[in-house]
N, C-alpha and C. Protein backbone atom coordinates (compact mmCIF):
# COMPACT_ATOMS: atom_id res chain seq x y z
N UNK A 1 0.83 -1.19 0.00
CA UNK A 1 0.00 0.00 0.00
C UNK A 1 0.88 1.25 0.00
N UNK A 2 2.20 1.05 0.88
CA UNK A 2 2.66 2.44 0.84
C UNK A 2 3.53 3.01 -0.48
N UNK A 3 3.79 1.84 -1.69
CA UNK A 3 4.41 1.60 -2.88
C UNK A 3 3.33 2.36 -3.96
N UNK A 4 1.85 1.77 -3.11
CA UNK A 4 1.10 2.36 -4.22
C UNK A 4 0.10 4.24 -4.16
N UNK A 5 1.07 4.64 -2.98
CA UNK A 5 0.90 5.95 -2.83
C UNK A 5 -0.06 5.71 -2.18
N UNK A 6 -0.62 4.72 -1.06
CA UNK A 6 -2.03 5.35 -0.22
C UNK A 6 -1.68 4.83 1.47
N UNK A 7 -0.25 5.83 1.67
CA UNK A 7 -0.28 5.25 2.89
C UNK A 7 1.54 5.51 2.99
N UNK A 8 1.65 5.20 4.29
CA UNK A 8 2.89 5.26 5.30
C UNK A 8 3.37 4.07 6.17
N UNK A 9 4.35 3.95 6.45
CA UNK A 9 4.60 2.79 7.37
C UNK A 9 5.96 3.25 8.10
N UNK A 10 6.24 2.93 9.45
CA UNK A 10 7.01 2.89 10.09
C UNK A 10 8.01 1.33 9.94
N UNK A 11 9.38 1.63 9.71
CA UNK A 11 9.75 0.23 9.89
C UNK A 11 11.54 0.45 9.84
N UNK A 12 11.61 -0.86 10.54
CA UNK A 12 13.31 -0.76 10.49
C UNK A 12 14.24 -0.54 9.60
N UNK A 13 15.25 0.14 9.22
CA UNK A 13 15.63 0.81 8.08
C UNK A 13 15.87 -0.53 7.00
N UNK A 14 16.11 -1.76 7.43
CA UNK A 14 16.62 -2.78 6.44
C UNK A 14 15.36 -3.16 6.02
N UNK A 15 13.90 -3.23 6.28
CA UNK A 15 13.25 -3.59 5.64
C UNK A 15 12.09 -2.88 4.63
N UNK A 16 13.20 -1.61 4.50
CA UNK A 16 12.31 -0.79 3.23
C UNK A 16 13.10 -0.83 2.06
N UNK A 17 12.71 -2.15 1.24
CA UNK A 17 13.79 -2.67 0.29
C UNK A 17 12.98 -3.11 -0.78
N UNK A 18 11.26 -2.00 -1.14
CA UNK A 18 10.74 -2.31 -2.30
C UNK A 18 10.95 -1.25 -3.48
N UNK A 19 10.57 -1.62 -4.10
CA UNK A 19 10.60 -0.69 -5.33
C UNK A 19 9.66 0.42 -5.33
N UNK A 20 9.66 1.83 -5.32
CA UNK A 20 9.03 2.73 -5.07
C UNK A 20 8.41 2.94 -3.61
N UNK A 21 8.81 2.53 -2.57
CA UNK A 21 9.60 3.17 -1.06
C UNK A 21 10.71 3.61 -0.99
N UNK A 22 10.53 4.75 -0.18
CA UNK A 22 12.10 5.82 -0.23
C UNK A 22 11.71 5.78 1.68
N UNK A 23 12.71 5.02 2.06
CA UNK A 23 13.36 5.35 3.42
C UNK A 23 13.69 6.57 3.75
N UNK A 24 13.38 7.58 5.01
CA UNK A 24 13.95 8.21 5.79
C UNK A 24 14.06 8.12 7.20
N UNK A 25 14.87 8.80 7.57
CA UNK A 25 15.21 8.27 9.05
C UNK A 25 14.26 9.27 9.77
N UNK A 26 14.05 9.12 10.87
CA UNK A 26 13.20 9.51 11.40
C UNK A 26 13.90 10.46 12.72
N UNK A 27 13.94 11.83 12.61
CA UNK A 27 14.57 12.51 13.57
C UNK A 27 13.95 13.33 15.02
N UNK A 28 13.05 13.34 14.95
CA UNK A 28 12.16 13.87 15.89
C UNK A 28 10.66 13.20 15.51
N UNK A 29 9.63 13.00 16.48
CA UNK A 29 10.10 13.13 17.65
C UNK A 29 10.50 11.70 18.21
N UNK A 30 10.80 11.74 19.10
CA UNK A 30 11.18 10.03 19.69
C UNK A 30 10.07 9.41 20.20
N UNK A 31 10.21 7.93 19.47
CA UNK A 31 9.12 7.22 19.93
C UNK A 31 8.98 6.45 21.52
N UNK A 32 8.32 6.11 21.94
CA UNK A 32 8.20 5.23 22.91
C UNK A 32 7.14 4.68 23.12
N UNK A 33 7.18 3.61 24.12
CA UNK A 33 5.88 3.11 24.23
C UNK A 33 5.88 2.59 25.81
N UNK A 34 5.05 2.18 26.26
CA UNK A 34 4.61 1.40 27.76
C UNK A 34 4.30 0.10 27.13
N UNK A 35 4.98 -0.71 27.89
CA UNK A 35 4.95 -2.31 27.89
C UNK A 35 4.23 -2.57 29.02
N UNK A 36 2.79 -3.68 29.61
CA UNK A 36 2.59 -3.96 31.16
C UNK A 36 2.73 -5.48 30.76
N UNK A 37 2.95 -6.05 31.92
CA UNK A 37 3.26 -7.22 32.06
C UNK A 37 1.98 -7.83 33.50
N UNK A 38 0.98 -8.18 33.15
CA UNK A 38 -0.14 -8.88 34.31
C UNK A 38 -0.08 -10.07 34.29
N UNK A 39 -0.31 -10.83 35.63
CA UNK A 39 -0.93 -12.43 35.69
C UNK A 39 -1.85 -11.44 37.22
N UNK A 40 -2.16 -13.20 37.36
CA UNK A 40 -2.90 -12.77 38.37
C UNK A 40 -1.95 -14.04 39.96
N UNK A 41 -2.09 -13.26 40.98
CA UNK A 41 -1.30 -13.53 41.51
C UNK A 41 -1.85 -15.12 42.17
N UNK A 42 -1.41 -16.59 42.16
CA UNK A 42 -1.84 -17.18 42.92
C UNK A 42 -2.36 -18.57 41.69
N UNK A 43 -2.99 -17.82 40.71
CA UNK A 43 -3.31 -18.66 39.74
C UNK A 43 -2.22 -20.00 39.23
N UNK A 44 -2.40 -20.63 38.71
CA UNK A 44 -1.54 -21.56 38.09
C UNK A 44 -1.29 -20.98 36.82
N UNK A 45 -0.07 -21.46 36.08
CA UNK A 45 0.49 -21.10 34.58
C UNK A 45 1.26 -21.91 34.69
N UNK A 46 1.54 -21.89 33.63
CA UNK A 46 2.83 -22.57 32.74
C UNK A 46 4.06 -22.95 33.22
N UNK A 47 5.30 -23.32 33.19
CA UNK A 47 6.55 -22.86 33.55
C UNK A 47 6.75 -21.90 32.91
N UNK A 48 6.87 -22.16 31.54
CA UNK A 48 7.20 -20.93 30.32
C UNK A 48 6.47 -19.64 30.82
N UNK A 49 5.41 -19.33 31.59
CA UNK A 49 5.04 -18.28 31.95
C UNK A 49 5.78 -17.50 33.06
N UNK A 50 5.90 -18.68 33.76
CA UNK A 50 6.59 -18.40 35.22
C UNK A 50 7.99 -17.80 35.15
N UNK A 51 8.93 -18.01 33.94
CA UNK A 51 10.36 -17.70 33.31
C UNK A 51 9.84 -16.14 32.79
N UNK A 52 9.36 -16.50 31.99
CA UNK A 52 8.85 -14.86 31.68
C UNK A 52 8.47 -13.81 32.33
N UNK A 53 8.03 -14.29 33.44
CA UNK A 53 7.67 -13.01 34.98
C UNK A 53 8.86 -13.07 35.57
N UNK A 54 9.61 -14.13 35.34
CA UNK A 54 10.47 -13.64 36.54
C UNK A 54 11.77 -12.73 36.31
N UNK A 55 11.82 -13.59 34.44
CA UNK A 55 13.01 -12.86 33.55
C UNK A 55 12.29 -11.30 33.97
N UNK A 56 11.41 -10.79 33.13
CA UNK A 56 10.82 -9.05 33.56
C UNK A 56 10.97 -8.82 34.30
N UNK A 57 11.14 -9.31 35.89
CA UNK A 57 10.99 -8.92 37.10
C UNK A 57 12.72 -8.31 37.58
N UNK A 58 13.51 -9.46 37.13
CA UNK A 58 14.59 -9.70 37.50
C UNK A 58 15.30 -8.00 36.47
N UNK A 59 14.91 -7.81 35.23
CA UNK A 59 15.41 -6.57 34.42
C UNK A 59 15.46 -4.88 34.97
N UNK A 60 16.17 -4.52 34.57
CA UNK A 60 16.33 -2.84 34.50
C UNK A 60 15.89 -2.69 33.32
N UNK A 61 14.35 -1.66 33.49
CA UNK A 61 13.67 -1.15 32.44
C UNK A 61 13.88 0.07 32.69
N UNK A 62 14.46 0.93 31.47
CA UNK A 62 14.93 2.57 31.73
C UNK A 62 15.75 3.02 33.21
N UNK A 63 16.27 1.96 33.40
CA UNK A 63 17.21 2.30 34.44
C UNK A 63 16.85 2.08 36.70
N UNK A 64 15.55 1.88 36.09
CA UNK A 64 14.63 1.10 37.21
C UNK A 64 14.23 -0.19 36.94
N UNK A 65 14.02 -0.61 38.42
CA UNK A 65 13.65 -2.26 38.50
C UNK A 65 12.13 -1.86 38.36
N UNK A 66 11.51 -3.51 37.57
CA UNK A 66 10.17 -3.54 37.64
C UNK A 66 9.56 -3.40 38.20
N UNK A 67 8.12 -2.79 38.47
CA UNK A 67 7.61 -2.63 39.72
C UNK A 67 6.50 -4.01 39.70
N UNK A 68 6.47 -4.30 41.16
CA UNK A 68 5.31 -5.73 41.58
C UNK A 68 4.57 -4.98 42.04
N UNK A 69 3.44 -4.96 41.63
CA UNK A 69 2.04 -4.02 42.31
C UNK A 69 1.27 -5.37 42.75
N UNK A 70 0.52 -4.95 43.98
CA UNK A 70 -0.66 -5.36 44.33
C UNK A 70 -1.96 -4.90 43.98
N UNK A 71 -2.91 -5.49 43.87
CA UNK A 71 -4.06 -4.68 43.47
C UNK A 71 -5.62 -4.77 44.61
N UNK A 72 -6.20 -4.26 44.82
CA UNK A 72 -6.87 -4.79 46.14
C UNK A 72 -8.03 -5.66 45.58
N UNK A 73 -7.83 -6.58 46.55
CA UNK A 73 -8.99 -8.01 46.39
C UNK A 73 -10.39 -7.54 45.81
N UNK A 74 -11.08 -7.70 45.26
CA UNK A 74 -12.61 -7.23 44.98
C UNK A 74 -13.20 -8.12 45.82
């Protein structure tokens, strides 16, 4: 779509490699985004789930540790 003039796309510089897309880099403004990461506490999961909370948990995201929130019981 964006080859055929009706449209835009964001994408990593190596994969704008069609014919009639012209790459530019993108200088302002900076992107970001919020990632959340929920289970519920107590439930059963996976192992593979259980690696994955703990890998996130265990990381420095922007220079802080993850936060473990509680949420109050309903």
């Amino acid at each position: 779509m964006v080859a055929a003039g009706l449209g835009f796309a964001f994408l990593p510089a190596n994969s704008a490699k069609y014919a009639g897309v012209v790459a530019l880099p993108i200088v302002e403004p900076e992107f970001w985004r919020e990632v959340n990461l929920v289970s519920v506490r107590g439930r059963p999961h996976s192992p593979a789930v259980g690696a994955l909370v703990r890998e996130a948990m265990s990381k420095k995201w922007f220079g802080s540790k993850a936060l473990g929130m509680k949420t109050p019981e309903a």
